[in-house]
Protein backbone atom coordinates (compact mmCIF):
# COMPACT_ATOMS: atom_id res chain seq x y z
CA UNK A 1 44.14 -0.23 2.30
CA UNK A 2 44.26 -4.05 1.49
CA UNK A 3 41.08 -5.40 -0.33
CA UNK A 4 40.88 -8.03 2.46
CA UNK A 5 40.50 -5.43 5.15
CA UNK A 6 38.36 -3.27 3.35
CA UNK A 7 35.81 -6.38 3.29
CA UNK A 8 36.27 -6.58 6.81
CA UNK A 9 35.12 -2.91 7.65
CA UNK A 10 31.29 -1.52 8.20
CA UNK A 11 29.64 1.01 5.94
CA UNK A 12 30.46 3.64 8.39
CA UNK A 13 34.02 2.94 9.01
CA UNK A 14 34.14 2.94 5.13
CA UNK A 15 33.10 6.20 4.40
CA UNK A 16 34.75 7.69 7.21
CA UNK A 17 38.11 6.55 5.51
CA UNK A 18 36.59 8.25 2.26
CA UNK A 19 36.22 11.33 3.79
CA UNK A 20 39.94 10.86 5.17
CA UNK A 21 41.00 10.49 1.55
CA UNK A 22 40.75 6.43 1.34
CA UNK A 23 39.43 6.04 -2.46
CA UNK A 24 39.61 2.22 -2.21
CA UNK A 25 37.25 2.71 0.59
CA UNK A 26 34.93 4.16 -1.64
CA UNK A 27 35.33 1.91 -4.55
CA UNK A 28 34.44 -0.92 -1.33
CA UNK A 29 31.14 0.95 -0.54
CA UNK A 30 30.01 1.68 -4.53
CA UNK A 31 31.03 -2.58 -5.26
CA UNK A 32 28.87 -3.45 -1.89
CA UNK A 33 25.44 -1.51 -2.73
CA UNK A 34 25.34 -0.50 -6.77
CA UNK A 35 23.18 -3.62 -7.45
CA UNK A 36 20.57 -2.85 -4.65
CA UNK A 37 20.61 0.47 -5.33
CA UNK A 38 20.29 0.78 -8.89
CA UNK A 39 17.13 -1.59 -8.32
CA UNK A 40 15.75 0.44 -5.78
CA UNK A 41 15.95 3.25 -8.36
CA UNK A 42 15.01 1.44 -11.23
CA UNK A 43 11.59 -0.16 -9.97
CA UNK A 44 10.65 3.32 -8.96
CA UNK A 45 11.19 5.33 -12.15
CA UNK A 46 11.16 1.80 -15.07
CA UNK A 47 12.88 3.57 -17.15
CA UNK A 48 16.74 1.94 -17.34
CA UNK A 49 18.58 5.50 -18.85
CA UNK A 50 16.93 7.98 -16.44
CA UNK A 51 17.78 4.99 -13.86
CA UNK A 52 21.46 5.40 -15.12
CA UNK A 53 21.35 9.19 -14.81
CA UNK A 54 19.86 9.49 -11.53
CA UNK A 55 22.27 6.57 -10.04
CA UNK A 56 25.07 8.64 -10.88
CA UNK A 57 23.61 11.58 -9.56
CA UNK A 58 23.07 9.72 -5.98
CA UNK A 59 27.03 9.01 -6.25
CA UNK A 60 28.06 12.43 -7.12
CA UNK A 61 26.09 13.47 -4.10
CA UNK A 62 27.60 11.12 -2.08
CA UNK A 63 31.08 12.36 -3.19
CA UNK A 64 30.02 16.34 -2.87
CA UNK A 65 28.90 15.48 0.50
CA UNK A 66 31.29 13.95 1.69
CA UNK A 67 32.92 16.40 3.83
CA UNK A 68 29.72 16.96 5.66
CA UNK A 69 29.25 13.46 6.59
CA UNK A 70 28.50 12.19 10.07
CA UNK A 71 27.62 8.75 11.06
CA UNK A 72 24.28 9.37 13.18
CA UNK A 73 23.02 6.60 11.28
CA UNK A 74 23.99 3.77 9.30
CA UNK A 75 25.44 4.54 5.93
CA UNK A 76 22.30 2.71 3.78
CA UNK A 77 20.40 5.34 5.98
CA UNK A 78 22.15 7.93 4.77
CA UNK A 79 22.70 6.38 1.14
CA UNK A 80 18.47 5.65 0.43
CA UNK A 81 17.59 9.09 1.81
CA UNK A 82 19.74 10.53 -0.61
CA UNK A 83 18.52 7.81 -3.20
CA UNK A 84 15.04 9.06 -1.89
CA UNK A 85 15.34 12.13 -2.59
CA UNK A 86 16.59 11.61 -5.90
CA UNK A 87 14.06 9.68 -7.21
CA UNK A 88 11.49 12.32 -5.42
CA UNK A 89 13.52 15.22 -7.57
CA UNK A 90 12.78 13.54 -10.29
CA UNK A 91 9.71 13.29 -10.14
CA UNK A 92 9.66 16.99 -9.87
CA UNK A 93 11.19 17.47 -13.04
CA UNK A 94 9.52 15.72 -15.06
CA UNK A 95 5.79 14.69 -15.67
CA UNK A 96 5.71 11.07 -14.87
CA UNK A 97 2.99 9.53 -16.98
CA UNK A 98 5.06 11.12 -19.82
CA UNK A 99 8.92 10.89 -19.09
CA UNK A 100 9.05 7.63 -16.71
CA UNK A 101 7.38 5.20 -18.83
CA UNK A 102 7.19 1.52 -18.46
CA UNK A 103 9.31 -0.62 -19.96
CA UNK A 104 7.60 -2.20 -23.00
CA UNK A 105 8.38 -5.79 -24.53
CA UNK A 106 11.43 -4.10 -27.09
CA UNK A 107 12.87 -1.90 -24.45
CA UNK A 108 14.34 -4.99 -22.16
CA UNK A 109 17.31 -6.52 -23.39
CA UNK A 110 16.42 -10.63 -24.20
CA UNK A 111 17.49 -12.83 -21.37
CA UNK A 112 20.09 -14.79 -21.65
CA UNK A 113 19.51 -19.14 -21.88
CA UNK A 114 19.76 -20.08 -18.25
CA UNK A 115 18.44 -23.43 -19.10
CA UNK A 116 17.83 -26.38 -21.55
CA UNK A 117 14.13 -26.07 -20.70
CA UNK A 118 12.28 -23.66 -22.28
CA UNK A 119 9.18 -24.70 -20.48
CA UNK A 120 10.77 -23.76 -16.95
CA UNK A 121 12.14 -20.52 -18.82
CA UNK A 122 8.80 -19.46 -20.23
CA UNK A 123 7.16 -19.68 -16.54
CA UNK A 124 10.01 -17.91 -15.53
CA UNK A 125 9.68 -14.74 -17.81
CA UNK A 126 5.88 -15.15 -17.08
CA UNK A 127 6.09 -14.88 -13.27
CA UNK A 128 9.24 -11.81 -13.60
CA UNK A 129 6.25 -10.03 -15.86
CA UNK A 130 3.84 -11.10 -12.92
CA UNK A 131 6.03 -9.26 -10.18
CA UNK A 132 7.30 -6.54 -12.23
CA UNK A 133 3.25 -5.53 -12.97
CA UNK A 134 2.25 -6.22 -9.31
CA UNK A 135 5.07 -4.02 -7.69
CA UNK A 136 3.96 -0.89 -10.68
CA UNK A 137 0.32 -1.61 -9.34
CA UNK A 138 1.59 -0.80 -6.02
CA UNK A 139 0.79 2.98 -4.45
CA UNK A 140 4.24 5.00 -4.30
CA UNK A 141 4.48 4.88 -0.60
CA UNK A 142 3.94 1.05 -0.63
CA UNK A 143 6.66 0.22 -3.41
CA UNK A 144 9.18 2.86 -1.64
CA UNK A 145 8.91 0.64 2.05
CA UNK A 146 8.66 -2.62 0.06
CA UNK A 147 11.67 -1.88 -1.62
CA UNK A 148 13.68 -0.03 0.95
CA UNK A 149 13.13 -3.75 2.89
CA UNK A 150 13.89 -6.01 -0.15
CA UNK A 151 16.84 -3.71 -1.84
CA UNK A 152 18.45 -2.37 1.14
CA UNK A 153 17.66 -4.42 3.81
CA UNK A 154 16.78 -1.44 6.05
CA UNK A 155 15.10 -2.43 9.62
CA UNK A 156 11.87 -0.43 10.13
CA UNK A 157 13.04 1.87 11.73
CA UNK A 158 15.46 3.24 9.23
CA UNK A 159 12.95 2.99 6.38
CA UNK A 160 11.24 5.19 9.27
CA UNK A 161 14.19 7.94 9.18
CA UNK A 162 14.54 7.76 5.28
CA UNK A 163 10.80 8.14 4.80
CA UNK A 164 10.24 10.74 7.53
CA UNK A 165 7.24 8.27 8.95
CA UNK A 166 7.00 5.75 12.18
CA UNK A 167 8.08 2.79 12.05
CA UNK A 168 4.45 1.62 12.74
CA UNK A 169 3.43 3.56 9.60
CA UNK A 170 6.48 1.44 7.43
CA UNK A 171 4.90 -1.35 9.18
CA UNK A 172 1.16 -1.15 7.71
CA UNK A 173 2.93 0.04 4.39
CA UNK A 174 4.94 -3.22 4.41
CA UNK A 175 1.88 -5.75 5.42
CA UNK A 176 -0.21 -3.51 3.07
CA UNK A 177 2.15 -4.18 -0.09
CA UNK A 178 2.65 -7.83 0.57
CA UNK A 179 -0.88 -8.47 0.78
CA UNK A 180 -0.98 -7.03 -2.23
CA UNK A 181 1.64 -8.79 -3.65
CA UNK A 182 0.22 -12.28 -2.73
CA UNK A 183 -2.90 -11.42 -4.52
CA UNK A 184 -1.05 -10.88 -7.64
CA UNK A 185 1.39 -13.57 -7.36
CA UNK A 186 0.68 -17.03 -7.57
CA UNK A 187 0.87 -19.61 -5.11
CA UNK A 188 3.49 -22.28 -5.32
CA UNK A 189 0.77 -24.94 -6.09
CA UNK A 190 0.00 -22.95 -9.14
CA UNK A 191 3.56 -22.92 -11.03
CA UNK A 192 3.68 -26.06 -12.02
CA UNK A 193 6.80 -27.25 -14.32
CA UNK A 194 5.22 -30.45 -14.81
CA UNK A 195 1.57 -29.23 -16.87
């Protein structure tokens, strides 16, 4: 298959063609959603190498499976209830306040200069610590929606089938977490570049 028609295919006609035997199909579907998944994993566990292992994991299920697939939902259904569920057996391995720790200060690699201003980059780092705290603050089921919305871009109603709840229920979890969020955050009037 041509790269240019692989970009033109859905998620679903994608790994149908895996199943058929396509591998460039399936190299299309890990290039479109490795960066929002590993994220999605990765602000649930903060820990970057049990992130790695359980992101491969999530693949290698996706490539067992394979053979049992059927589109009755979209594939980022099917890909963040298996992601889920990963992150949910993991949790079940391991104690979390002792093997998923939060990243400390040494741990994260030093950002790279973005710009000549190390003002701007200073409130920068400052607000990513801001977020990064508030979403950690957040209860599990709160973080899981928020992130199923922000990651994946799942409508309600699929963060509905991947979380076994209503979508009313992903709804209150949603408006719950961003309230939250705004409390922690601030507003735009209070990053100011120019202090």
């Amino acid at each position: 298959m041509l790269p240019e028609m692989a970009a033109e295919l859905t998620d679903t006609a994608l790994m149908l063609r895996y199943c058929g035997g396509d591998m460039s199909a399936f190299e299309t579907l890990y290039a479109r959603h490795r960066g929002p998944l590993f994220r999605f994993v990765l602000r649930q566990l903060n820990n970057p190498q049990l992130t790695e292992d359980v992101f491969q994991e999530i693949w290698a299920k996706v490539i067992r499976s394979r053979a049992q697939y059927r589109p009755t939902a979209k594939f980022t259904t099917y890909l963040y209830s298996i992601a889920r569920n990963s992150v949910i057996d993991q949790y079940r391995k391991a104690d979390r306040a002792a093997d998923v720790s939060v990243p400390q200060d040494g741990d994260m690699p030093e950002p790279e200069a973005t710009t000549d201003d190390p003002l701007q980059t200073a409130h920068q780092a400052e607000l990513g610590a801001t977020l990064t705290a508030a979403l950690q603050a957040l209860p599990q089921e709160q973080l899981e929606a928020f992130l199923l919305k922000e990651e994946s871009g799942l409508s309600l109603e699929e963060i509905g089938s991947v979380t076994g709840v209503s979508r009313e229920t992903v709804k209150s979890r949603l408006r719950y977490a961003l309230n939250k969020l705004r409390t922690c955050l601030p507003t735009p009037a209070e990053i100011r570049m120019d202090d």
